[in-house]
PDB file of N, CA and C in Angstrom:
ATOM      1  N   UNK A   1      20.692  52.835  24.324  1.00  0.00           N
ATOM      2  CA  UNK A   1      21.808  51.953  24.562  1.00  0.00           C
ATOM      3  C   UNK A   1      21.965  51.037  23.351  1.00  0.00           C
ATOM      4  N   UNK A   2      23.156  51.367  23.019  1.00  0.00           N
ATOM      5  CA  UNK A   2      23.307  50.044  21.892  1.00  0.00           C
ATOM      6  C   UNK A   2      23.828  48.634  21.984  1.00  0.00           C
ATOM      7  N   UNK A   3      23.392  47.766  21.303  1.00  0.00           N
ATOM      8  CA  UNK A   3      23.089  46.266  20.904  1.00  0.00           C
ATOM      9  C   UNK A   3      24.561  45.584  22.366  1.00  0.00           C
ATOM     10  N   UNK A   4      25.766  46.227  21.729  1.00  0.00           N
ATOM     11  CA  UNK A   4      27.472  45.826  22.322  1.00  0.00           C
ATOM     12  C   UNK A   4      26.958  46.505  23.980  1.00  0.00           C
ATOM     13  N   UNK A   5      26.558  47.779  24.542  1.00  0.00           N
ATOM     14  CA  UNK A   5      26.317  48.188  25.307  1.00  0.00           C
ATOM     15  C   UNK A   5      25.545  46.921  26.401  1.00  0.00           C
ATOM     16  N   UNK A   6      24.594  47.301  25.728  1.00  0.00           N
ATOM     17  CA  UNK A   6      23.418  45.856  26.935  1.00  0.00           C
ATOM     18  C   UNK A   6      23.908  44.325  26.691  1.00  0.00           C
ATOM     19  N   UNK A   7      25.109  44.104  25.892  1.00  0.00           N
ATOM     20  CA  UNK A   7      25.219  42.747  25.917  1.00  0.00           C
ATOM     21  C   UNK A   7      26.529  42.750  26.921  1.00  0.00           C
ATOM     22  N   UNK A   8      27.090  44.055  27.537  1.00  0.00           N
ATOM     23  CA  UNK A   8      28.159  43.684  27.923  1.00  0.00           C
ATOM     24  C   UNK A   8      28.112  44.787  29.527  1.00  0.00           C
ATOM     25  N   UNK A   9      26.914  44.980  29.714  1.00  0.00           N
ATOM     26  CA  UNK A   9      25.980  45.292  31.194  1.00  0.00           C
ATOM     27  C   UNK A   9      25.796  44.274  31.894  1.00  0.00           C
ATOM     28  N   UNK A  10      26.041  43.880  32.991  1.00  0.00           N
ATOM     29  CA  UNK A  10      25.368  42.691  33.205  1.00  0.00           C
ATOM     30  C   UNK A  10      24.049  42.906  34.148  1.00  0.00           C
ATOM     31  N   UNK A  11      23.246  41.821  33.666  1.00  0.00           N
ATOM     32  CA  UNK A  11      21.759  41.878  33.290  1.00  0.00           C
ATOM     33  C   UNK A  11      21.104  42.396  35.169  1.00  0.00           C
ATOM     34  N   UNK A  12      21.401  42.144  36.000  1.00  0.00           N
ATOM     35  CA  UNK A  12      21.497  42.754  37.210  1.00  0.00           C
ATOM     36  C   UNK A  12      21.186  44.284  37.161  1.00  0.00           C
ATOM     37  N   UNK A  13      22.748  45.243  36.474  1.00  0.00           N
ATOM     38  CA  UNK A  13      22.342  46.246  36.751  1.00  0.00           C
ATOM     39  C   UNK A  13      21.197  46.900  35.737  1.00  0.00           C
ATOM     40  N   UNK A  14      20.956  46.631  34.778  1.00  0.00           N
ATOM     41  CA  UNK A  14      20.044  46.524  33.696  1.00  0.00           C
ATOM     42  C   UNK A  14      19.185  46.826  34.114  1.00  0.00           C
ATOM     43  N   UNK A  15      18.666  45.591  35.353  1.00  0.00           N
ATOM     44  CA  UNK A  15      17.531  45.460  36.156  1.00  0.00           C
ATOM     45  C   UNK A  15      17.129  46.291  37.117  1.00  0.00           C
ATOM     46  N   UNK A  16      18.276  46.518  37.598  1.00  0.00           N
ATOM     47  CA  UNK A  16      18.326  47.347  38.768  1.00  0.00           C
ATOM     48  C   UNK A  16      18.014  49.164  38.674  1.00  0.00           C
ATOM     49  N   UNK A  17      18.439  49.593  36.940  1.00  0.00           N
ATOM     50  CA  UNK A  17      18.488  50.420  36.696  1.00  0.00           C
ATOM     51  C   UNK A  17      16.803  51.156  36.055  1.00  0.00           C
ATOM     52  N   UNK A  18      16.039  49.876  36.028  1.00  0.00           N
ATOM     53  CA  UNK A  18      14.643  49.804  35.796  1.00  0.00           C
ATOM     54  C   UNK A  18      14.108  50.259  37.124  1.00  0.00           C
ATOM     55  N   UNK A  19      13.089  51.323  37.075  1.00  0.00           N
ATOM     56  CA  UNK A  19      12.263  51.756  38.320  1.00  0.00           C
ATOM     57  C   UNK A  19      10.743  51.045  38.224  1.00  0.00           C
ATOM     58  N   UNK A  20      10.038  50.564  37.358  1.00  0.00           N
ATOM     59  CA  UNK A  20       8.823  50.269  37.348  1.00  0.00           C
ATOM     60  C   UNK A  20       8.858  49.182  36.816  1.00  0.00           C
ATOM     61  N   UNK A  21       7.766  47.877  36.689  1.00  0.00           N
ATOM     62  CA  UNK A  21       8.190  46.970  36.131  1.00  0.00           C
ATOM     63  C   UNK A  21       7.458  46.915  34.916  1.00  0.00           C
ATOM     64  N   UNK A  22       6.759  47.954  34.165  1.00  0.00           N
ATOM     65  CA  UNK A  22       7.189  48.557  32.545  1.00  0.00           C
ATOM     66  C   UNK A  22       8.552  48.120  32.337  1.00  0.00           C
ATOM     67  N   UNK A  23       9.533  49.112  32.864  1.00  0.00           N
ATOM     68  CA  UNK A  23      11.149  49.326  32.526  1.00  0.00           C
ATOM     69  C   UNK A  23      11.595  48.140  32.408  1.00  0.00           C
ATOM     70  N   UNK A  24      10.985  47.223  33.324  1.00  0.00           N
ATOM     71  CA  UNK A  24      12.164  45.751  33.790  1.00  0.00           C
ATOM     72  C   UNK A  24      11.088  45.129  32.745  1.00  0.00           C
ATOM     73  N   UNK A  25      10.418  45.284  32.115  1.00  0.00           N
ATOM     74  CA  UNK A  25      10.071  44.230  30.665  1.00  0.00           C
ATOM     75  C   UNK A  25      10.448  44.549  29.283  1.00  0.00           C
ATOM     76  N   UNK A  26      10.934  45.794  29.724  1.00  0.00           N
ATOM     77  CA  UNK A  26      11.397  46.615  28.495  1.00  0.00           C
ATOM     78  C   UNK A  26      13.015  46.406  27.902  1.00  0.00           C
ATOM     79  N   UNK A  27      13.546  46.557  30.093  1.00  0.00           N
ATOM     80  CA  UNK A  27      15.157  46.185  29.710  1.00  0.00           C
ATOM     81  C   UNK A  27      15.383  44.548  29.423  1.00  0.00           C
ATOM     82  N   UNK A  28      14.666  43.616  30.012  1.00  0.00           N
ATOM     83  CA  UNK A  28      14.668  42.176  29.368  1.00  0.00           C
ATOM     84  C   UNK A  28      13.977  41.743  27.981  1.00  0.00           C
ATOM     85  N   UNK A  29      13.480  42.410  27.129  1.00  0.00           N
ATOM     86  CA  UNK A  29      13.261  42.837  25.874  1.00  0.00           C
ATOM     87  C   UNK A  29      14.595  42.721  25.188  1.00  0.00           C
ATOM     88  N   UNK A  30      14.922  43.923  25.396  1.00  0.00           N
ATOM     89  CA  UNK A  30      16.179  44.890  25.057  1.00  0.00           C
ATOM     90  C   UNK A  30      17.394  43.241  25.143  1.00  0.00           C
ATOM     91  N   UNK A  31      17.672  43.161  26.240  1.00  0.00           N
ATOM     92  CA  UNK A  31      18.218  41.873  26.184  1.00  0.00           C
ATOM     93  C   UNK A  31      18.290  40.827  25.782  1.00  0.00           C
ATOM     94  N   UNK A  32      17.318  40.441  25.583  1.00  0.00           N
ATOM     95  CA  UNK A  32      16.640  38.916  25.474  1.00  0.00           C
ATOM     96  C   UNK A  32      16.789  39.700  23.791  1.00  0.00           C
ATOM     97  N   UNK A  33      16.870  40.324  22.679  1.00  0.00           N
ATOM     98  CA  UNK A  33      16.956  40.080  21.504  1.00  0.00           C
ATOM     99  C   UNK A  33      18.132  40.544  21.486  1.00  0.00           C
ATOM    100  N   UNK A  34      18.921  41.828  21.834  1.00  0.00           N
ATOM    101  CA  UNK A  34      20.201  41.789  22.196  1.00  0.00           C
ATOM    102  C   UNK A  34      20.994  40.014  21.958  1.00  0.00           C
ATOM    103  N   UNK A  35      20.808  39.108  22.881  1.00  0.00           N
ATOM    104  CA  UNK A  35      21.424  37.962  23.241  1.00  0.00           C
ATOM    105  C   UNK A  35      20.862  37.104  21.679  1.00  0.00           C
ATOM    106  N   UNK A  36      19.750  37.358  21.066  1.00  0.00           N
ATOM    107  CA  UNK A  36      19.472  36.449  20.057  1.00  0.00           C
ATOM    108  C   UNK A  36      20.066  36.841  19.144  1.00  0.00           C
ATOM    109  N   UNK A  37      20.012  38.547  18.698  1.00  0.00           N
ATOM    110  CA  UNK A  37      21.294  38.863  17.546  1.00  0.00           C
ATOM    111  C   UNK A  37      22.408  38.472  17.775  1.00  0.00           C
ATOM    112  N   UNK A  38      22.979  38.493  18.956  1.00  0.00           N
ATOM    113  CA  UNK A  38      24.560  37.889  18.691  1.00  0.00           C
ATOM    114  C   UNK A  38      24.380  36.450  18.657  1.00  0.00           C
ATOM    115  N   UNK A  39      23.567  35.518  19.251  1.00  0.00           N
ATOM    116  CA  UNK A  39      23.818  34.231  18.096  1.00  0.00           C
ATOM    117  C   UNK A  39      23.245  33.345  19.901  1.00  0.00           C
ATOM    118  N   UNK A  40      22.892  34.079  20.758  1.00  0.00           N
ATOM    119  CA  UNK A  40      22.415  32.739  21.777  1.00  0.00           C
ATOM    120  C   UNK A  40      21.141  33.016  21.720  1.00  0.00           C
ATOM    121  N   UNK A  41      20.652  32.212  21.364  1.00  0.00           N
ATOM    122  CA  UNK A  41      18.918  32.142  21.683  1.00  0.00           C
ATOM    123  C   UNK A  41      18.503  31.438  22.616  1.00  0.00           C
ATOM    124  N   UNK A  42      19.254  30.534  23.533  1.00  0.00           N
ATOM    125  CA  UNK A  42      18.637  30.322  24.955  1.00  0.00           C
ATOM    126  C   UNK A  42      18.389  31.009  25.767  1.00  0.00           C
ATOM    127  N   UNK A  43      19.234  32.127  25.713  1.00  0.00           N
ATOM    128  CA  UNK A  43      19.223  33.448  26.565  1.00  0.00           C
ATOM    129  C   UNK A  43      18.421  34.025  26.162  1.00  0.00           C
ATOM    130  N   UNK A  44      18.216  34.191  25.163  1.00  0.00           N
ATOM    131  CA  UNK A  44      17.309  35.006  24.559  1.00  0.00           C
ATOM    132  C   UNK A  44      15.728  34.475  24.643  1.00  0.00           C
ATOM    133  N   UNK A  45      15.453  33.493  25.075  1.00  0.00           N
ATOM    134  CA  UNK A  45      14.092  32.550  25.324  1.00  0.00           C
ATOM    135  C   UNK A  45      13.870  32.942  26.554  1.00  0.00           C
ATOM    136  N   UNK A  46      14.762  32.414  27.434  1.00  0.00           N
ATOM    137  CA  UNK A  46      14.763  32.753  28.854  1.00  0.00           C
ATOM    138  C   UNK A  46      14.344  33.870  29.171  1.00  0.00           C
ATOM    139  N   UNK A  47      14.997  34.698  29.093  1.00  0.00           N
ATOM    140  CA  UNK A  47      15.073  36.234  28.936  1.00  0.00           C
ATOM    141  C   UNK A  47      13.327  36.962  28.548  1.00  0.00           C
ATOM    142  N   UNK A  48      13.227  36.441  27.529  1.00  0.00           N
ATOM    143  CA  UNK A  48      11.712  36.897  27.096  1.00  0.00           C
ATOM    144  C   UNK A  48      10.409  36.256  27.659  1.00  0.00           C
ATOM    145  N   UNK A  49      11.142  35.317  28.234  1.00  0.00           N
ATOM    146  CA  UNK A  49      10.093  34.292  28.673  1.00  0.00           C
ATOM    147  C   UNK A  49       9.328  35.114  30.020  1.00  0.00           C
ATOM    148  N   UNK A  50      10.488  35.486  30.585  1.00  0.00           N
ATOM    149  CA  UNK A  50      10.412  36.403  32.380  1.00  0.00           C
ATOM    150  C   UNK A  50       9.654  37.608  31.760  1.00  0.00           C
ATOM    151  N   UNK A  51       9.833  38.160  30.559  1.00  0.00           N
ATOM    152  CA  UNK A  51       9.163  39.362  30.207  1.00  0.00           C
ATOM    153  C   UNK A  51       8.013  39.048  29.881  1.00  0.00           C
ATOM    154  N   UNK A  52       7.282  38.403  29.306  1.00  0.00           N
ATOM    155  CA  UNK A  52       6.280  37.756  29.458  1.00  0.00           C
ATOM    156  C   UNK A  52       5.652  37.808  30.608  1.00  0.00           C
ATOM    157  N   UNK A  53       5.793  36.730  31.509  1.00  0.00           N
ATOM    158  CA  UNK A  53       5.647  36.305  32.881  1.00  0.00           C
ATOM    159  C   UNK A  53       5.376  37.888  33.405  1.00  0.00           C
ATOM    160  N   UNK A  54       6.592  38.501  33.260  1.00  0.00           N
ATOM    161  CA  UNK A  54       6.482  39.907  34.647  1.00  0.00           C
ATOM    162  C   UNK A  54       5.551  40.511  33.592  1.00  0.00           C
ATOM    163  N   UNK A  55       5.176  40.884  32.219  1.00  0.00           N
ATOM    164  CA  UNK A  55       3.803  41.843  31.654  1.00  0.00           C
ATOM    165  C   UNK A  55       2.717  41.531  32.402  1.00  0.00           C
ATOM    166  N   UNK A  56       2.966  40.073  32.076  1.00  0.00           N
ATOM    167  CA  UNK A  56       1.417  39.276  32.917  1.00  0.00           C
ATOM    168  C   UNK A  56       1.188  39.517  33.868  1.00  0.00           C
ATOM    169  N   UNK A  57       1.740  39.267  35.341  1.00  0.00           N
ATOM    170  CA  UNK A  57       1.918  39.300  36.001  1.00  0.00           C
ATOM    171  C   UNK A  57       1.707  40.697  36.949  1.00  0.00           C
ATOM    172  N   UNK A  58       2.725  41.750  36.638  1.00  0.00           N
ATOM    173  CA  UNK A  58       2.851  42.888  37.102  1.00  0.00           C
ATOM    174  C   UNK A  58       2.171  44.295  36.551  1.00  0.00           C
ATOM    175  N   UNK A  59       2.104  43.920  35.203  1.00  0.00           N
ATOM    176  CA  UNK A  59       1.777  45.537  34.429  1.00  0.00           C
ATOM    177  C   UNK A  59       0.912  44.687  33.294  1.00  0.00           C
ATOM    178  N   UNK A  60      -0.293  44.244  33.725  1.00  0.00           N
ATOM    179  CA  UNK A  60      -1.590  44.088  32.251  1.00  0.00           C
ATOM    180  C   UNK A  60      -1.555  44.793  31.715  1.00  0.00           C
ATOM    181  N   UNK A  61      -1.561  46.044  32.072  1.00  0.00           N
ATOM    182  CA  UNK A  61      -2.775  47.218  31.541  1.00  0.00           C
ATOM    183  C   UNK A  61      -1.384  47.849  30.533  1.00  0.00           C
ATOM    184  N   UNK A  62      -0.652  47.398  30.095  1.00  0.00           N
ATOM    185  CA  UNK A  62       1.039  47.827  29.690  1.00  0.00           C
ATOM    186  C   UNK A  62       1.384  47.474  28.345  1.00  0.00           C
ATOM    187  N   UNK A  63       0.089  47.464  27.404  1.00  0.00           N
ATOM    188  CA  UNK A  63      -0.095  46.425  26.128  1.00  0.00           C
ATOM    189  C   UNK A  63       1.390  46.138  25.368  1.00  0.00           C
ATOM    190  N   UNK A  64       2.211  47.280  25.239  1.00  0.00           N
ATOM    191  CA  UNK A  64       3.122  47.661  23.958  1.00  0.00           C
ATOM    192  C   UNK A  64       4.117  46.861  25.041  1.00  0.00           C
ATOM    193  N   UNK A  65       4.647  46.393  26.195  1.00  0.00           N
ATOM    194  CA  UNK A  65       5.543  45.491  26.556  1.00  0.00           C
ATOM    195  C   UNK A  65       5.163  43.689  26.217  1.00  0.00           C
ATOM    196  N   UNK A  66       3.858  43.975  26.709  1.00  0.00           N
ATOM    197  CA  UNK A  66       3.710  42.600  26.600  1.00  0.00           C
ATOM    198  C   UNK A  66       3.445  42.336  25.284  1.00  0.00           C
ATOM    199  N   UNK A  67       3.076  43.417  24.371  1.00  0.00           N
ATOM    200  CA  UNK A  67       2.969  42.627  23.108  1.00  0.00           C
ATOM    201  C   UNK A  67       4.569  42.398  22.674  1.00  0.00           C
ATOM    202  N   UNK A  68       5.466  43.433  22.536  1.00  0.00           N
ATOM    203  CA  UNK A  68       7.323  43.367  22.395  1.00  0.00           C
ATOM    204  C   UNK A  68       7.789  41.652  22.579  1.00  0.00           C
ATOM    205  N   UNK A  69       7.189  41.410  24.118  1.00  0.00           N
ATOM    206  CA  UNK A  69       7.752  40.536  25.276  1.00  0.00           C
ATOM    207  C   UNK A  69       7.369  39.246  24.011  1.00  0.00           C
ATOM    208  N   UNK A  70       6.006  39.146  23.770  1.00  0.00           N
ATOM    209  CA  UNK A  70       5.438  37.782  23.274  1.00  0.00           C
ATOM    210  C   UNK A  70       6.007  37.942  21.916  1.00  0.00           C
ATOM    211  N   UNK A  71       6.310  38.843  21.049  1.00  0.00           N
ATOM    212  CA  UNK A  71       6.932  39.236  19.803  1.00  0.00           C
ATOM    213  C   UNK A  71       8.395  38.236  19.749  1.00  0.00           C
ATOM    214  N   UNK A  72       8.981  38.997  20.988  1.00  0.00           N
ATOM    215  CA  UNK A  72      10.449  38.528  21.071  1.00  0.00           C
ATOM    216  C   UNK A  72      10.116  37.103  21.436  1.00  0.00           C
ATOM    217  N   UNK A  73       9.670  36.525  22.094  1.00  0.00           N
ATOM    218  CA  UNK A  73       9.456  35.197  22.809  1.00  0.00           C
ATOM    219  C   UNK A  73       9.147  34.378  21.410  1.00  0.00           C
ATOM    220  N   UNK A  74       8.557  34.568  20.727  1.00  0.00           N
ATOM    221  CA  UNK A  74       7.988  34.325  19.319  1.00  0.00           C
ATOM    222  C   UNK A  74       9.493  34.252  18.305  1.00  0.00           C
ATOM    223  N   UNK A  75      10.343  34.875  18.387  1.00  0.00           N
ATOM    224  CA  UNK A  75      11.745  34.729  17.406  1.00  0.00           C
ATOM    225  C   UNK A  75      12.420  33.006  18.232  1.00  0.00           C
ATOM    226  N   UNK A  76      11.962  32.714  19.192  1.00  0.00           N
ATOM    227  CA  UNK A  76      12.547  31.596  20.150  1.00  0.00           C
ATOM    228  C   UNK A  76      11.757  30.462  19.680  1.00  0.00           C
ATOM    229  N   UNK A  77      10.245  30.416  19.513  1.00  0.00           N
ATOM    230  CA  UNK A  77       9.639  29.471  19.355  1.00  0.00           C
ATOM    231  C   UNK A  77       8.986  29.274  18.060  1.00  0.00           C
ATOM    232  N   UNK A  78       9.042  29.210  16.866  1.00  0.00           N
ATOM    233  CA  UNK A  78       8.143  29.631  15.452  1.00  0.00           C
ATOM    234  C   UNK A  78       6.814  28.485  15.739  1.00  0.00           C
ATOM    235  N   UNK A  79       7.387  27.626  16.487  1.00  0.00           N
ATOM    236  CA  UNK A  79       6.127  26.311  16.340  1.00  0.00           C
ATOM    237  C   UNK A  79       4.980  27.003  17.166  1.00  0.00           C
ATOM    238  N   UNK A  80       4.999  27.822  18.016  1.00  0.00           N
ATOM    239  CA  UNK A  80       4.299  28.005  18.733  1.00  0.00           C
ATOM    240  C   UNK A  80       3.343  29.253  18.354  1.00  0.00           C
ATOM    241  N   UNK A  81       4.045  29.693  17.477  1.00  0.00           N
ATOM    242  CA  UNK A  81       3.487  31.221  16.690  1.00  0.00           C
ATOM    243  C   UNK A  81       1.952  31.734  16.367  1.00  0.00           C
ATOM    244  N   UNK A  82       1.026  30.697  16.287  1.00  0.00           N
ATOM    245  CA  UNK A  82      -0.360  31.046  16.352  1.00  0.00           C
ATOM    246  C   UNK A  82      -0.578  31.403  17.804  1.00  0.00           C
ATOM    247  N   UNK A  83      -0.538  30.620  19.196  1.00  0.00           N
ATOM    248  CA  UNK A  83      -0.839  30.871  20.045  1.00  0.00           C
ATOM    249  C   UNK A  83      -0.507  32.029  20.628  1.00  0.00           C
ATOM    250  N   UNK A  84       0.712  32.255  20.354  1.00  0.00           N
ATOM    251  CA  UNK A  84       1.635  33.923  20.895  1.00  0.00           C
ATOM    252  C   UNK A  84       1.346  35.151  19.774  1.00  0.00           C
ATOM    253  N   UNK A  85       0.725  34.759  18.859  1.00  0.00           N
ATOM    254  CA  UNK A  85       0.261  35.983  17.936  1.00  0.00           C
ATOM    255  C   UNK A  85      -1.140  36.074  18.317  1.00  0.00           C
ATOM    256  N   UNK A  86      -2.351  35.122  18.683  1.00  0.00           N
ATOM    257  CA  UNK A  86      -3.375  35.167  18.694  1.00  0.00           C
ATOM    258  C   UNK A  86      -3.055  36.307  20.561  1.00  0.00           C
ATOM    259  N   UNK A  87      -2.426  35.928  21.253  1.00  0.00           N
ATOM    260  CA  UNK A  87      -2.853  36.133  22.121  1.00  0.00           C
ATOM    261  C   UNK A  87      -1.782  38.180  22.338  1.00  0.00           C
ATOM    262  N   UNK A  88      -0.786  37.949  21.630  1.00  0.00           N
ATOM    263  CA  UNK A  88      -0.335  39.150  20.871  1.00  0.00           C
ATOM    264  C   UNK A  88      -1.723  40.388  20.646  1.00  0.00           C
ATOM    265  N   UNK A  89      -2.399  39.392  19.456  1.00  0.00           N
ATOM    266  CA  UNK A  89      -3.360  40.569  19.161  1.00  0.00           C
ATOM    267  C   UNK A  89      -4.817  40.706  19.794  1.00  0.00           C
ATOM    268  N   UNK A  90      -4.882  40.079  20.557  1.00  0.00           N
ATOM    269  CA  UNK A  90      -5.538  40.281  21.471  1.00  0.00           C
ATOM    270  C   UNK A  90      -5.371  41.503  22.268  1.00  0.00           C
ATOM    271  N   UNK A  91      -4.067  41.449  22.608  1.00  0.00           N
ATOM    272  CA  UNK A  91      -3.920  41.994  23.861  1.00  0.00           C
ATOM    273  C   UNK A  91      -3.530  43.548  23.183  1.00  0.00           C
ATOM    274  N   UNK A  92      -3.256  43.785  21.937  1.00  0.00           N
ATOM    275  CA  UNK A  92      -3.120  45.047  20.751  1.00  0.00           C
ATOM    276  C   UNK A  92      -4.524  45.382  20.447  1.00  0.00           C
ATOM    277  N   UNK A  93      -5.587  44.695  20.574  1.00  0.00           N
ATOM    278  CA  UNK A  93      -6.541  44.732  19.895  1.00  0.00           C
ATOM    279  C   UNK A  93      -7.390  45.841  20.783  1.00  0.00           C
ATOM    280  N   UNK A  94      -7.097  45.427  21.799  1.00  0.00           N
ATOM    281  CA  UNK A  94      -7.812  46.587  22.806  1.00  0.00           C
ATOM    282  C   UNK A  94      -7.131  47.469  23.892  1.00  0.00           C
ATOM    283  N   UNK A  95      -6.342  48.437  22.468  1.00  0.00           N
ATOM    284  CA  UNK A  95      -5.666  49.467  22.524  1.00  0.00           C
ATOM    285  C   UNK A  95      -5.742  50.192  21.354  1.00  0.00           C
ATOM    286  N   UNK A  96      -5.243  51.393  21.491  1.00  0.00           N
ATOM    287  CA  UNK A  96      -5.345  52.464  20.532  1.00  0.00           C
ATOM    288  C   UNK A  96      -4.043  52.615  19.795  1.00  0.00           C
ATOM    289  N   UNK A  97      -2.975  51.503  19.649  1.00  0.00           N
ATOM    290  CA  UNK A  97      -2.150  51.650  19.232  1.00  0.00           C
ATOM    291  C   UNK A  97      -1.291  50.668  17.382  1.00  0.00           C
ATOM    292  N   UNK A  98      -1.843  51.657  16.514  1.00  0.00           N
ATOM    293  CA  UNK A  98      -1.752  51.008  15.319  1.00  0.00           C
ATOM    294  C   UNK A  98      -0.514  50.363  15.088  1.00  0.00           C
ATOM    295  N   UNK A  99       0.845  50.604  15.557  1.00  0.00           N
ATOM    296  CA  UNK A  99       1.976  50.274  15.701  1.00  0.00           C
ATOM    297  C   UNK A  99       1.792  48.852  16.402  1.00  0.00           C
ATOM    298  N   UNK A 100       1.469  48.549  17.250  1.00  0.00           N
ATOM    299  CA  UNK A 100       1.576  47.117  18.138  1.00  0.00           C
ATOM    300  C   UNK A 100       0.497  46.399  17.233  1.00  0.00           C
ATOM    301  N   UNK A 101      -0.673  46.584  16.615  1.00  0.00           N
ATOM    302  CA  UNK A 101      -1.245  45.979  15.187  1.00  0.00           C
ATOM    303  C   UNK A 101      -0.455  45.670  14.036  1.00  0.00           C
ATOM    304  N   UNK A 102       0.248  46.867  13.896  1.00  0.00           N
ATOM    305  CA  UNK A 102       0.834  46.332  12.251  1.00  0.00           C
ATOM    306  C   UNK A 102       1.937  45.653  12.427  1.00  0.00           C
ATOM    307  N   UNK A 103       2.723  45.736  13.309  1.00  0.00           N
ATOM    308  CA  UNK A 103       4.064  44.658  13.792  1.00  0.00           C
ATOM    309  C   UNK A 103       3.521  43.160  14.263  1.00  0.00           C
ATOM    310  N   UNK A 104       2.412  42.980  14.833  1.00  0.00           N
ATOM    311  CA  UNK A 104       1.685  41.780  14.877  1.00  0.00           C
ATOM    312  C   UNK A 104       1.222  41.268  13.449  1.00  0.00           C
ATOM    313  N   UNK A 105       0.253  41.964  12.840  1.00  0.00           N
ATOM    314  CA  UNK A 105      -0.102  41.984  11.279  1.00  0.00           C
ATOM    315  C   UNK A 105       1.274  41.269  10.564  1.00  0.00           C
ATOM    316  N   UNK A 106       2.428  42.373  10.556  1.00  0.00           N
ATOM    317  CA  UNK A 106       3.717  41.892   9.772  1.00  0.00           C
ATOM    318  C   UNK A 106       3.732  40.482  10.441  1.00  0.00           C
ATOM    319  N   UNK A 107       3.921  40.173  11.256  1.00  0.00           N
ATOM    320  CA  UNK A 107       4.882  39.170  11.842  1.00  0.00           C
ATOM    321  C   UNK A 107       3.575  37.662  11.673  1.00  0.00           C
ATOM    322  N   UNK A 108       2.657  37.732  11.647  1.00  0.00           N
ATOM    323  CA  UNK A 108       1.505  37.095  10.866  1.00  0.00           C
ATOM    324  C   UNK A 108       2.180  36.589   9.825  1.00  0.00           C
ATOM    325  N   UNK A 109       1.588  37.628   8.894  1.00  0.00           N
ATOM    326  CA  UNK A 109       1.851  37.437   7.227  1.00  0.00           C
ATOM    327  C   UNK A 109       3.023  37.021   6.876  1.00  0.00           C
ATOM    328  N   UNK A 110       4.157  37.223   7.507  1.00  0.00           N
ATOM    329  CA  UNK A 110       5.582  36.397   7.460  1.00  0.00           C
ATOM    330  C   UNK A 110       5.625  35.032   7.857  1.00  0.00           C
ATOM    331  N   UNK A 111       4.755  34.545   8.676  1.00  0.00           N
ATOM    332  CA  UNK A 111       4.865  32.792   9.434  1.00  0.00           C
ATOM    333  C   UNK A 111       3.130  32.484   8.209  1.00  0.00           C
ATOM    334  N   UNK A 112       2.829  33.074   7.852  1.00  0.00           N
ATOM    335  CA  UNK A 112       1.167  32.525   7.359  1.00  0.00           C
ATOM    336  C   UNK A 112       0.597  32.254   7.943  1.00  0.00           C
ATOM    337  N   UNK A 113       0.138  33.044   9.025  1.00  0.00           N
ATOM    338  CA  UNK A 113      -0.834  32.810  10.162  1.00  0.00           C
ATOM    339  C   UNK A 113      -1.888  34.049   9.718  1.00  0.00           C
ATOM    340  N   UNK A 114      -3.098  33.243  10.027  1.00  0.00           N
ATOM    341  CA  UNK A 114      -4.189  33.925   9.742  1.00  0.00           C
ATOM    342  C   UNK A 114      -4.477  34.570  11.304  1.00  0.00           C
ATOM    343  N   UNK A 115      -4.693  36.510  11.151  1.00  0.00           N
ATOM    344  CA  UNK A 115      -5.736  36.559  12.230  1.00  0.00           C
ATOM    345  C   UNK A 115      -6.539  37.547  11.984  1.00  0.00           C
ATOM    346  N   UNK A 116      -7.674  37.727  12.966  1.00  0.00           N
ATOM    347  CA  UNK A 116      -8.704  38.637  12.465  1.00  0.00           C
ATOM    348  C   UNK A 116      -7.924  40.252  12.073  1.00  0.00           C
ATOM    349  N   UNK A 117      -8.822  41.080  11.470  1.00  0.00           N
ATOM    350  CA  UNK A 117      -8.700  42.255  10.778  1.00  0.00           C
ATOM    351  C   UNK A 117      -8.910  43.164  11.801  1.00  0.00           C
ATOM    352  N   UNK A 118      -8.099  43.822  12.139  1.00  0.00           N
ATOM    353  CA  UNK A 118      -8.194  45.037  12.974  1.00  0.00           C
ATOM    354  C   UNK A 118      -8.785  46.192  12.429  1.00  0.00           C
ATOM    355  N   UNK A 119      -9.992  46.974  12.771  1.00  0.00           N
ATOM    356  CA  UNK A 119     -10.356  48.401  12.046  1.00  0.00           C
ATOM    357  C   UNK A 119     -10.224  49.304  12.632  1.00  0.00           C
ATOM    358  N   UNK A 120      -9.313  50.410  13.106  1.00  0.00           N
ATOM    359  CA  UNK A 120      -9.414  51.522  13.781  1.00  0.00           C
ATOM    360  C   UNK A 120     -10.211  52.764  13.450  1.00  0.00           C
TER     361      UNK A 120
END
């Protein structure tokens, strides 16, 4: 679905169209930066904030949403960026997935946040 597509869905059926609540952190993802590229970032806080909340909450074991969720939540808050990267790679760290490392890694080295070295 593209960017004009999910900004002009309303967020209901979005939701509704999610079967697991993987999907429903994935489609408020999708949204919640959707809403920050076109220029609202309250929505876009909000939005990521619940994705957050529902990773936590509903699907732990679901690393690559909740890391997305705290990624996106992270374009909303920069002040807050050690705590949501530390806890980012944490939650990447014990998984097998080099992709949810090096997008944490990037997004580090862009704010100058130091975190430990991942070795796979």
């Amino acid at each position: 679905m593209m960017r004009d597509e999910i900004l002009d869905t309303p967020l209901e059926l979005l939701l509704a169209g999610a079967r697991t609540p993987i999907e429903q952190v994935d489609a408020l993802v999708r949204r919640a930066n959707a809403e920050m590229d076109d220029g609202d970032v309250e929505i876009g806080r909000g939005l990521s904030l619940k994705a957050i909340v529902l990773s936590r909450d509903t699907c732990p074991q679901a690393a690559r949403q909740r890391v997305l969720a705290l990624l996106c939540y992270l374009r909303t808050v920069p002040s807050d960026a050690q705590e949501l990267l530390e806890e980012a790679h944490a939650v990447a760290d014990s998984t097998d997935e080099p992709q949810l490392v090096t997008a944490i890694a990037h997004a580090a080295r862009t704010l100058g946040i130091s975190l430990p070295t991942h070795v796979f």
